[in-house]
N, C-alpha and C. Protein backbone atom coordinates (compact mmCIF):
# COMPACT_ATOMS: atom_id res chain seq x y z
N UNK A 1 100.82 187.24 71.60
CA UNK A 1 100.73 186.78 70.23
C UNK A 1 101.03 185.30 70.17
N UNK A 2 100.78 184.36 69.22
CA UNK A 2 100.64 183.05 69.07
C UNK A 2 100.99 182.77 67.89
N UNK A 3 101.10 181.51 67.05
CA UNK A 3 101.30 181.48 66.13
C UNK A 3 100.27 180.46 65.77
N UNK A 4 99.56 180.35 64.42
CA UNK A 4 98.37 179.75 63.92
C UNK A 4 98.74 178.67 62.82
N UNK A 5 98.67 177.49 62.98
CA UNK A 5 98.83 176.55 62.02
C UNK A 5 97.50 176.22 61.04
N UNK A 6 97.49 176.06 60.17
CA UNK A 6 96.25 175.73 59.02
C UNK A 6 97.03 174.91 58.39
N UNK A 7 97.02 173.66 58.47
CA UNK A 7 97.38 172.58 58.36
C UNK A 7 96.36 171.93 56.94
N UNK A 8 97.12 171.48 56.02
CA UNK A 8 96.38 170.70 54.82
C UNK A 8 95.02 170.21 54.93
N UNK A 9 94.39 170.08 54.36
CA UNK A 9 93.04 169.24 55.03
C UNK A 9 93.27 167.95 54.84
N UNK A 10 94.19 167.57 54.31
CA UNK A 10 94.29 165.69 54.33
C UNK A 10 95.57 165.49 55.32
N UNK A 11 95.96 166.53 56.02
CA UNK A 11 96.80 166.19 57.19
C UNK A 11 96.59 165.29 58.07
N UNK A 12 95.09 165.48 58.57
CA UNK A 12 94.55 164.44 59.55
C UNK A 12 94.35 163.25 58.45
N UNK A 13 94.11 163.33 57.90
CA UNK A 13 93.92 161.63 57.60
C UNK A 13 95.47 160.91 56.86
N UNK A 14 96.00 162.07 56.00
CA UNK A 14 97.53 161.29 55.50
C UNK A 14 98.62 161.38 56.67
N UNK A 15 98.38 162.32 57.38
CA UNK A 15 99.94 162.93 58.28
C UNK A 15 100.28 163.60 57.31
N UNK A 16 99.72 164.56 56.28
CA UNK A 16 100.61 165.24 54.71
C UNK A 16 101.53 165.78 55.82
N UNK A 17 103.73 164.06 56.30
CA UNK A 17 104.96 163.80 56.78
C UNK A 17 104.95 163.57 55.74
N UNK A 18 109.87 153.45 54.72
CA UNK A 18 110.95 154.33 54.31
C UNK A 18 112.01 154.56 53.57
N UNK A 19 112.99 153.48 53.52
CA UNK A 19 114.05 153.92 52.77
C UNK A 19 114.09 154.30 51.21
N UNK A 20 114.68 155.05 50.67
CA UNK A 20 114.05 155.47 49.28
C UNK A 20 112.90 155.71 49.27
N UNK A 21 112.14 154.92 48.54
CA UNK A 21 110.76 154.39 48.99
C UNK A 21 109.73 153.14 48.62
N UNK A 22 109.01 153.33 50.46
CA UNK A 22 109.03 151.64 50.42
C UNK A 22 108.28 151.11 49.11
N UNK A 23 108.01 149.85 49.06
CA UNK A 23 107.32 149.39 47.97
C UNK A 23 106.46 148.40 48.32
N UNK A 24 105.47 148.72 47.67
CA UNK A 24 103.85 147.71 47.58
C UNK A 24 104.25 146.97 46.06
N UNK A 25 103.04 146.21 45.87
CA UNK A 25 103.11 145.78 44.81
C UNK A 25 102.99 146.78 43.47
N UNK A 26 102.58 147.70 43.66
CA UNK A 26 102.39 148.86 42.80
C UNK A 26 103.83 149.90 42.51
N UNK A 27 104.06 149.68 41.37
CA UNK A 27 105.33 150.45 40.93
C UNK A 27 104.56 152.19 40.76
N UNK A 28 103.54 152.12 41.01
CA UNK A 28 102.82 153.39 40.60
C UNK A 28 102.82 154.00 42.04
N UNK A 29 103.57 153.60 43.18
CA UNK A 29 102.90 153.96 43.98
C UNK A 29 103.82 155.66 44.65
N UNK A 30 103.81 156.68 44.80
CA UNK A 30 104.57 157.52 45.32
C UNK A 30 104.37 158.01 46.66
N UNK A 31 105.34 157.25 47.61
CA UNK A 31 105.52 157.42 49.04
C UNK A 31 104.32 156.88 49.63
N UNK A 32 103.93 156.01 49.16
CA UNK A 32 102.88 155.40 49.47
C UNK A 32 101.56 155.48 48.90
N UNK A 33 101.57 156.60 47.65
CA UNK A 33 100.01 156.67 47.49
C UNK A 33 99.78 156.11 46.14
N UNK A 34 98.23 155.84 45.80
CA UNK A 34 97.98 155.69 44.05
C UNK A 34 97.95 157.18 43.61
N UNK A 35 98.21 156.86 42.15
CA UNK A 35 98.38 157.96 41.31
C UNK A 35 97.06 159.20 41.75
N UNK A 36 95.92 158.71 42.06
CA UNK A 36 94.78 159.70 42.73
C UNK A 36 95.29 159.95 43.54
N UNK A 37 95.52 159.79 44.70
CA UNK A 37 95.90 159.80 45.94
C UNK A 37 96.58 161.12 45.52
N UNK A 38 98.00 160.79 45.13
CA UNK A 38 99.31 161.81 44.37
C UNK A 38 98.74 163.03 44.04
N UNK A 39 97.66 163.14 42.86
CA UNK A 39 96.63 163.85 42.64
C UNK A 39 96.24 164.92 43.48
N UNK A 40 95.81 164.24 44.28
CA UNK A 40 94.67 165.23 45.02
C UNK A 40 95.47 165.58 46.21
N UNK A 41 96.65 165.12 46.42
CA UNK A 41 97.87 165.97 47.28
C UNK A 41 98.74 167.11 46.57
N UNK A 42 98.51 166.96 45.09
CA UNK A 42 99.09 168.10 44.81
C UNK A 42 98.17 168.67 44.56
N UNK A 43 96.50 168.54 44.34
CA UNK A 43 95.84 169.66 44.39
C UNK A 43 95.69 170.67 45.69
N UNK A 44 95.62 169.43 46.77
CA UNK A 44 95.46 170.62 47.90
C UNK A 44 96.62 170.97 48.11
N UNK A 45 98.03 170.82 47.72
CA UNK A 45 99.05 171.79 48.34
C UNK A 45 99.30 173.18 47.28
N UNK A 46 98.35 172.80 46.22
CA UNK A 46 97.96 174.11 45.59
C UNK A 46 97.16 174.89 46.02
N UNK A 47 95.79 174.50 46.22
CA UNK A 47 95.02 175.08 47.17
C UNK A 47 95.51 176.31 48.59
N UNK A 48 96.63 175.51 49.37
CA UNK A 48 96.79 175.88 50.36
C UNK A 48 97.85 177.33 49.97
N UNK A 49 98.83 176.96 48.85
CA UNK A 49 99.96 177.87 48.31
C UNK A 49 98.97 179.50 48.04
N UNK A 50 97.68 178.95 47.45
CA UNK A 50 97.05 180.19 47.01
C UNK A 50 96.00 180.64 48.07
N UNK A 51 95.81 179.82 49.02
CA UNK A 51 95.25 180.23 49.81
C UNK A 51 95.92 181.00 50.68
N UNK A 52 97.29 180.78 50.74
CA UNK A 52 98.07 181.30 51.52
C UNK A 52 98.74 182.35 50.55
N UNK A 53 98.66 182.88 49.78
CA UNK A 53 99.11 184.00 48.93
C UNK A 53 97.87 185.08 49.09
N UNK A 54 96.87 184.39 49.09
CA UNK A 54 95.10 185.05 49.27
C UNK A 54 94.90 185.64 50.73
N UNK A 55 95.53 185.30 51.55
CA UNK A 55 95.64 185.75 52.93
C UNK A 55 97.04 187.25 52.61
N UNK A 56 98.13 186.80 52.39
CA UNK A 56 99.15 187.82 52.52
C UNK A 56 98.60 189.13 51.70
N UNK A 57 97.87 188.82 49.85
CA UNK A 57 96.86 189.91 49.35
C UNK A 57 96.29 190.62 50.07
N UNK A 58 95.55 190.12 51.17
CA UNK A 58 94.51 190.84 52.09
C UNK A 58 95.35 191.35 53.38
N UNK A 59 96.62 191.16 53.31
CA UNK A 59 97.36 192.28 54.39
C UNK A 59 97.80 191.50 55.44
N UNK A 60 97.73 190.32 55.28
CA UNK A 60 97.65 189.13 56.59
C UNK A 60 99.56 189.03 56.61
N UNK A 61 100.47 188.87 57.59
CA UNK A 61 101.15 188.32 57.47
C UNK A 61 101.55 186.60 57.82
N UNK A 62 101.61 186.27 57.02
CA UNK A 62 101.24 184.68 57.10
C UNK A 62 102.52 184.11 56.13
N UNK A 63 102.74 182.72 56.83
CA UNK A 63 104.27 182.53 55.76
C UNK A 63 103.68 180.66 55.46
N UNK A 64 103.94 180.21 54.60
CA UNK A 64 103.27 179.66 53.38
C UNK A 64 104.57 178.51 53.57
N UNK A 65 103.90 177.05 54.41
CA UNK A 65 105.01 176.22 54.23
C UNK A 65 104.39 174.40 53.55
N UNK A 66 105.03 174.00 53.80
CA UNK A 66 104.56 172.67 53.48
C UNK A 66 103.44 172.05 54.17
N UNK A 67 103.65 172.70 55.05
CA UNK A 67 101.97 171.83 56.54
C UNK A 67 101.03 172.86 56.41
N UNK A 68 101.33 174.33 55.47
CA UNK A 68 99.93 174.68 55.54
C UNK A 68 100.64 176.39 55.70
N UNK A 69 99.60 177.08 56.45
CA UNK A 69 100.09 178.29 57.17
C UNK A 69 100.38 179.06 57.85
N UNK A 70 101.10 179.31 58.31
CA UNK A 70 101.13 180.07 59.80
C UNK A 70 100.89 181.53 60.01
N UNK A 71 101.06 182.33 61.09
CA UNK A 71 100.80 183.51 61.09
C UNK A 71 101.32 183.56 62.25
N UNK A 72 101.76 184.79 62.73
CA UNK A 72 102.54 184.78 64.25
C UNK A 72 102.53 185.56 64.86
N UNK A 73 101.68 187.00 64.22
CA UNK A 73 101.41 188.30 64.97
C UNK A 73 99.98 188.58 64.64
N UNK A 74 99.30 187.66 65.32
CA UNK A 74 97.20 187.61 65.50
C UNK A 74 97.19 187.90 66.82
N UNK A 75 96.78 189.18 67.31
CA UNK A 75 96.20 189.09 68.59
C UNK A 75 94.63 188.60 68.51
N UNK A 76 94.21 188.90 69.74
CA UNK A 76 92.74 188.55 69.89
C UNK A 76 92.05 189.44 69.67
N UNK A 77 92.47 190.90 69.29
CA UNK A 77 90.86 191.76 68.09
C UNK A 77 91.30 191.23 66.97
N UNK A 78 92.16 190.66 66.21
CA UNK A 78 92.27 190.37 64.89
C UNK A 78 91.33 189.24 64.56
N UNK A 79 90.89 188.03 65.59
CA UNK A 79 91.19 186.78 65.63
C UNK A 79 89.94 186.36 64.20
N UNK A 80 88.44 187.08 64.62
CA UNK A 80 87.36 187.39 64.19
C UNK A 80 87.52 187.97 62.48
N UNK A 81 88.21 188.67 62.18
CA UNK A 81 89.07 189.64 60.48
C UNK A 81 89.31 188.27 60.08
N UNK A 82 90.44 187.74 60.83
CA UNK A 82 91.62 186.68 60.26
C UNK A 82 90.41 185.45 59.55
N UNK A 83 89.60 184.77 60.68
CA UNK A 83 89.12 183.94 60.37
C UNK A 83 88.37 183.93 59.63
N UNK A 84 87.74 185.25 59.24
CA UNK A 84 86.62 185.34 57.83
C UNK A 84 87.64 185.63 57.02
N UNK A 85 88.65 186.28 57.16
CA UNK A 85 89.60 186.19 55.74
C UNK A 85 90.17 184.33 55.08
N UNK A 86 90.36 184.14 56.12
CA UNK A 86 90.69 182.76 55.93
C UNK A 86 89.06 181.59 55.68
N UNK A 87 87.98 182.04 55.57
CA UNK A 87 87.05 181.16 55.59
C UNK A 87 86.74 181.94 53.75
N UNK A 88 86.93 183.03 53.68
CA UNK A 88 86.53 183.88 51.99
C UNK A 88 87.92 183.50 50.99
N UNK A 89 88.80 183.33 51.69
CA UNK A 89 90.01 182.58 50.93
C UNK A 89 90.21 181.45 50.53
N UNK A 90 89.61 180.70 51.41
CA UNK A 90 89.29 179.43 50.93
C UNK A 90 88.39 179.33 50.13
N UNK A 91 87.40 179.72 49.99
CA UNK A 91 86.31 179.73 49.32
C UNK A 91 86.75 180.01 47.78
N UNK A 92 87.17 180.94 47.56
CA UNK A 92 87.95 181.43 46.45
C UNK A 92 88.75 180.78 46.00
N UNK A 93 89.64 180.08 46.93
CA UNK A 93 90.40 179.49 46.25
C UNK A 93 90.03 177.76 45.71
N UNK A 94 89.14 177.51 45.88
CA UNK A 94 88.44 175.99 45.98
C UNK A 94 88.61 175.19 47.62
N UNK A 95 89.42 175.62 48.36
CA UNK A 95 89.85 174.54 49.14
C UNK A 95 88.63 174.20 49.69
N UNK A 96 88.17 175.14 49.97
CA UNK A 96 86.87 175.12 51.35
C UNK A 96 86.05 173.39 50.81
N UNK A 97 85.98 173.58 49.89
CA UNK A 97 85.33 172.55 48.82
C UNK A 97 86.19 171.13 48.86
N UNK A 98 87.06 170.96 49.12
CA UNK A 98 88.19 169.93 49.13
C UNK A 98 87.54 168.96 49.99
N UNK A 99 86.72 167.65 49.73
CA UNK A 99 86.68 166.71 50.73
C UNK A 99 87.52 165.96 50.83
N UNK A 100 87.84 165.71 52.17
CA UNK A 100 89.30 164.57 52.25
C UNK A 100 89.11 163.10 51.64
N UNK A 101 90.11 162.89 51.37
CA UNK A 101 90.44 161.18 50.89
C UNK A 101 89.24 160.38 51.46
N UNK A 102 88.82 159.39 50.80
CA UNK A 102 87.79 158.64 51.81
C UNK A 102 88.76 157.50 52.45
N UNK A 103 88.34 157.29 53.60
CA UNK A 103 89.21 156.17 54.07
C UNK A 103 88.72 155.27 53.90
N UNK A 104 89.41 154.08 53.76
CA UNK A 104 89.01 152.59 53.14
C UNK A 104 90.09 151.69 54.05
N UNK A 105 89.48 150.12 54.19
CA UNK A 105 90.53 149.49 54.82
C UNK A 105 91.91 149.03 54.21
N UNK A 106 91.55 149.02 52.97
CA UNK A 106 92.90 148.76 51.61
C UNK A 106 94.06 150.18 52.03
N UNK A 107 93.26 151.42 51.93
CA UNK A 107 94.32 152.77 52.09
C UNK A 107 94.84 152.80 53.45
N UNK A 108 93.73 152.51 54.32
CA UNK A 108 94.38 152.34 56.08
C UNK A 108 95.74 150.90 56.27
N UNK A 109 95.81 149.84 55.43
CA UNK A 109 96.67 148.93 55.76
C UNK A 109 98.01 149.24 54.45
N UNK A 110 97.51 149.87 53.83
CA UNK A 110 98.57 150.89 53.34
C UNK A 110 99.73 151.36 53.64
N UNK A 111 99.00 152.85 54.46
CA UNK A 111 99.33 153.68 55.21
C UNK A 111 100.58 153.22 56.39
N UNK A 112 99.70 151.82 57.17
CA UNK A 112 100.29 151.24 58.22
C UNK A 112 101.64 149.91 57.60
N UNK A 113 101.84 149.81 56.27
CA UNK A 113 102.61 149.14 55.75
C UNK A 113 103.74 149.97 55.54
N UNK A 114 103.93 151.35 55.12
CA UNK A 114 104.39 152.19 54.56
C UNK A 114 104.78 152.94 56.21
N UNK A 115 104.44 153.52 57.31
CA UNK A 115 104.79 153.69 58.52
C UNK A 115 105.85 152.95 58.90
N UNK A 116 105.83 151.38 58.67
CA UNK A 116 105.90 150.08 59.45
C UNK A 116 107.37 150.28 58.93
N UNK A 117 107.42 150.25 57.30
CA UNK A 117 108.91 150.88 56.91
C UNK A 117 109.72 151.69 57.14
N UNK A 118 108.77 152.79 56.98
CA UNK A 118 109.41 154.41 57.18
C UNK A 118 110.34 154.34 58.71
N UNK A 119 109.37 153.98 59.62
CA UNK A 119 109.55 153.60 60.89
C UNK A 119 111.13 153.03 61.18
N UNK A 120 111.66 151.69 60.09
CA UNK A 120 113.02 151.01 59.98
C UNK A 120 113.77 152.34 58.88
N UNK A 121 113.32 152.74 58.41
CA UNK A 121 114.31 153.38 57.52
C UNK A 121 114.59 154.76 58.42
N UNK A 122 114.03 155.39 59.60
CA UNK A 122 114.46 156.01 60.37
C UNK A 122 115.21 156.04 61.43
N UNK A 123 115.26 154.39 61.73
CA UNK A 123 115.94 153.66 62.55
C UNK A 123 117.01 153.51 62.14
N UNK A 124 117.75 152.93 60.77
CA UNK A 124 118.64 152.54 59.70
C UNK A 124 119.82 154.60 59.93
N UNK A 125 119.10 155.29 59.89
CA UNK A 125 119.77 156.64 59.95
C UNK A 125 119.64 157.10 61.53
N UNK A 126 119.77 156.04 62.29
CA UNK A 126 120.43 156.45 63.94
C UNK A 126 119.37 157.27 64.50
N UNK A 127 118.15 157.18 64.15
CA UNK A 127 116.79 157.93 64.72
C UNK A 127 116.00 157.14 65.96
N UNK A 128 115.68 157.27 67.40
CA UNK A 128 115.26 156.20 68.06
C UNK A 128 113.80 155.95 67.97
N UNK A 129 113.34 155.53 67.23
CA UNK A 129 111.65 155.55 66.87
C UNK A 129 111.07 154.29 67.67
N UNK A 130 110.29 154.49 68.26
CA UNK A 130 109.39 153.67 69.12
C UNK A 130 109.19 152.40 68.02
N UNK A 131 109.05 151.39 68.77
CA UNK A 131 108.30 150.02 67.90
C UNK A 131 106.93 150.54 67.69
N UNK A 132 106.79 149.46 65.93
CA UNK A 132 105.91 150.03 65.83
C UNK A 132 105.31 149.33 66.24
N UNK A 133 103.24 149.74 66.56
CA UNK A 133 102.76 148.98 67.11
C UNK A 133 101.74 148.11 66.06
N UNK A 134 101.00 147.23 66.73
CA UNK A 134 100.37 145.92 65.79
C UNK A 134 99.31 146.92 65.03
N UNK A 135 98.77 146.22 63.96
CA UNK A 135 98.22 147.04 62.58
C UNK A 135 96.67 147.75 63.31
N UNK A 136 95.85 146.79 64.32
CA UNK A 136 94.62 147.69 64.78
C UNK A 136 95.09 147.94 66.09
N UNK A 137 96.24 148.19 66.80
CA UNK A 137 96.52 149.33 67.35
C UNK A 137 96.76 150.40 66.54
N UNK A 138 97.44 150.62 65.69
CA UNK A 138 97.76 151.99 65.00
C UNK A 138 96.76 152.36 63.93
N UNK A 139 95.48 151.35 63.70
CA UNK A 139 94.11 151.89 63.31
C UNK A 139 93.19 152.38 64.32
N UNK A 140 93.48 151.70 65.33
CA UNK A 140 92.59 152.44 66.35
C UNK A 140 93.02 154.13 66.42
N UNK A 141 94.50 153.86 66.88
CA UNK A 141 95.41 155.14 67.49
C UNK A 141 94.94 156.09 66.10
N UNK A 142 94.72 156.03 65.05
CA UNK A 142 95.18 156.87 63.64
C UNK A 142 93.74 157.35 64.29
N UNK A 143 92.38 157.10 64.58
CA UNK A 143 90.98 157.88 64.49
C UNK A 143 91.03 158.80 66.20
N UNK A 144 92.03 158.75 66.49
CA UNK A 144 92.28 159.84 67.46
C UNK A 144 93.02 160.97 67.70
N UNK A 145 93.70 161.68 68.89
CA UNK A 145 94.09 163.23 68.33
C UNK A 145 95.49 162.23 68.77
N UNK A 146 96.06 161.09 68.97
CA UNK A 146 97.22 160.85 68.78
C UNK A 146 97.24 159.77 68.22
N UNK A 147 97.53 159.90 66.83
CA UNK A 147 97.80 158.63 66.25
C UNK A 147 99.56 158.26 65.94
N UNK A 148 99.79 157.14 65.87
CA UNK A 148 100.95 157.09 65.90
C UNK A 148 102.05 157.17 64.30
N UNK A 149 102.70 158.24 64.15
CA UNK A 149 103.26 158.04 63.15
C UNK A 149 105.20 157.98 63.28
N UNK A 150 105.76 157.49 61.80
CA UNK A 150 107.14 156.97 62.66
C UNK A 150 107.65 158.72 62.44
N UNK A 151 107.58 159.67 62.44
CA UNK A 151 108.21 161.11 61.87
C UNK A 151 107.76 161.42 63.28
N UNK A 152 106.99 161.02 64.11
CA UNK A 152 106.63 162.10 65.21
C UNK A 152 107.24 162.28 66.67
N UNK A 153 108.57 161.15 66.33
CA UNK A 153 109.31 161.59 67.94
C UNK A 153 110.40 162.44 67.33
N UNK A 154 110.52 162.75 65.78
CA UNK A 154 111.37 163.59 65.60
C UNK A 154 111.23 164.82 65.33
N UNK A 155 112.06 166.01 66.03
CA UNK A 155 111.84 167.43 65.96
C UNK A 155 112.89 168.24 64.94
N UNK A 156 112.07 168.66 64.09
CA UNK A 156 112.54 169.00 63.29
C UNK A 156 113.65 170.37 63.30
N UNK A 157 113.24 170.65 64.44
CA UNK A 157 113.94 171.75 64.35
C UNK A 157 115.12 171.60 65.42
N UNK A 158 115.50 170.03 65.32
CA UNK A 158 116.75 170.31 66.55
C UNK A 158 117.59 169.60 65.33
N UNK A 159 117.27 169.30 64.11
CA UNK A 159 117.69 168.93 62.93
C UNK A 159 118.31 169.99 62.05
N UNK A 160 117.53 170.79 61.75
CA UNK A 160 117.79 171.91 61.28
C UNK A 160 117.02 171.74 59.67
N UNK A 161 116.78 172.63 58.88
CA UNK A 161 116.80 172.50 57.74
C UNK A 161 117.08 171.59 57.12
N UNK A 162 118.48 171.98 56.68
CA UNK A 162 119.25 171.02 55.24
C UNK A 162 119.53 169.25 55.94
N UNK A 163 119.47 169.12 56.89
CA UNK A 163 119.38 167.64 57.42
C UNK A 163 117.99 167.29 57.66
N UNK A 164 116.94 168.32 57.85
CA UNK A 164 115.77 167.90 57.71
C UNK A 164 115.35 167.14 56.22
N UNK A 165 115.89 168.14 55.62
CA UNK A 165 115.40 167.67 54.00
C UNK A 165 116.34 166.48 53.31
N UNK A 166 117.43 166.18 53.74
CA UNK A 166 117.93 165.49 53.55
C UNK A 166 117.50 163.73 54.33
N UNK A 167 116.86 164.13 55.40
CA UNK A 167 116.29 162.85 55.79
C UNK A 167 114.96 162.49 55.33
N UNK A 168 114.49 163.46 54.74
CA UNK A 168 113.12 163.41 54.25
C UNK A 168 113.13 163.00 53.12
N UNK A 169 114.18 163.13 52.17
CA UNK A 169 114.52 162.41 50.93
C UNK A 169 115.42 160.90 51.10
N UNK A 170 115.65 160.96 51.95
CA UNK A 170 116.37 159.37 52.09
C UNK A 170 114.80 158.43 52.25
N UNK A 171 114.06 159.29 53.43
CA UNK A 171 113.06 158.40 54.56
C UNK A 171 111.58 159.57 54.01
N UNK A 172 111.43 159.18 52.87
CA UNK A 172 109.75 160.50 52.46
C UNK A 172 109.03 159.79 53.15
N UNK A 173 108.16 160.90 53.95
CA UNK A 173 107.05 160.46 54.91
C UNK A 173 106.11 160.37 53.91
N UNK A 174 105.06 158.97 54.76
CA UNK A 174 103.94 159.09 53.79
C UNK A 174 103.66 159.85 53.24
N UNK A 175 102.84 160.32 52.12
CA UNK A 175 101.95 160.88 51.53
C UNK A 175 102.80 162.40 50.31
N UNK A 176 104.60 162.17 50.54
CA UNK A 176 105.13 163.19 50.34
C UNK A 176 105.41 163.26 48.76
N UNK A 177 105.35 164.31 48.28
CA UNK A 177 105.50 163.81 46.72
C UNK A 177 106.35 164.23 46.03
N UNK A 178 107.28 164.30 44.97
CA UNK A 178 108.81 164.39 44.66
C UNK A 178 108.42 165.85 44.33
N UNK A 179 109.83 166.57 44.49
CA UNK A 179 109.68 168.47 43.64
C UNK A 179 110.19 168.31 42.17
């Protein structure tokens, strides 16, 4: 058995992961994004909530977190069920339909302004985060399967929970949006 991530669909392009939070010239801006941006992150983490309620309906056990959904008891006769349940769930639920953010060079030097922080404000709370690197290195690195973000030498689970969330509210990763 394995466990299955279904990850946001603007994961790959936001990381949907500093201090307080950083600031652009835009007082509008939350954890880095415009008010659209904000938008259409809380549409798809609606999307995903009911998509992931639309899976457990249909008998799936699947547990429903912030990066999306998991599942942890799919063998390989299920694999074929699961994935049309999950391709008719989406559908239903709008996501399937969800095109990601368009990327632009304004949202990409953004992104890498807002890292560049996050990056010191993880540092500032005794975290050892790699330097960051120059702005079209980490545009190059972002259109590949490793792009560099400052949340990703840290494991969350040697944190635990309540210090997870507690650093996540000091240091909100890009794209994160208040409860």
């Amino acid at each position: 058995m394995r466990r299955i991530l279904r990850p946001l669909p603007l994961v790959l392009l936001l990381a949907l992961a500093g201090c307080a939070s950083p600031a652009t010239n835009s007082s509008e801006l939350v954890a880095g994004l415009t008010p659209e941006e904000a938008q259409y992150i809380e549409e798809a983490n609606q999307a995903v909530e009911r998509t992931g309620q639309c899976l457990v309906d249909r008998g799936w056990n699947v547990e429903v977190s912030p990066d999306g959904w998991g599942i942890t008891d799919l063998d390989a006769t299920q694999k074929s069920a699961y994935d049309a349940d999950v391709a008719a769930c989406q559908a239903e639920t709008g996501m399937a339909t969800m095109a990601p953010l368009p990327e632009s060079p304004e949202r990409s030097h953004r992104l890498y302004e807002y890292e560049s922080e996050l990056a010191e404000c993880l540092r500032d709370e005794g975290f050892d985060v790699p330097e960051t690197p120059s702005e079209q290195v980490f545009t190059d690195r972002y259109k590949t399967d490793n792009p560099w973000f400052a949340y990703a030498t840290i494991d969350p689970g040697e944190l635990g929970a309540e210090r997870w969330a507690a650093l996540e509210a000091t240091c909100p990763p890009y794209g994160s949006l208040p409860e």
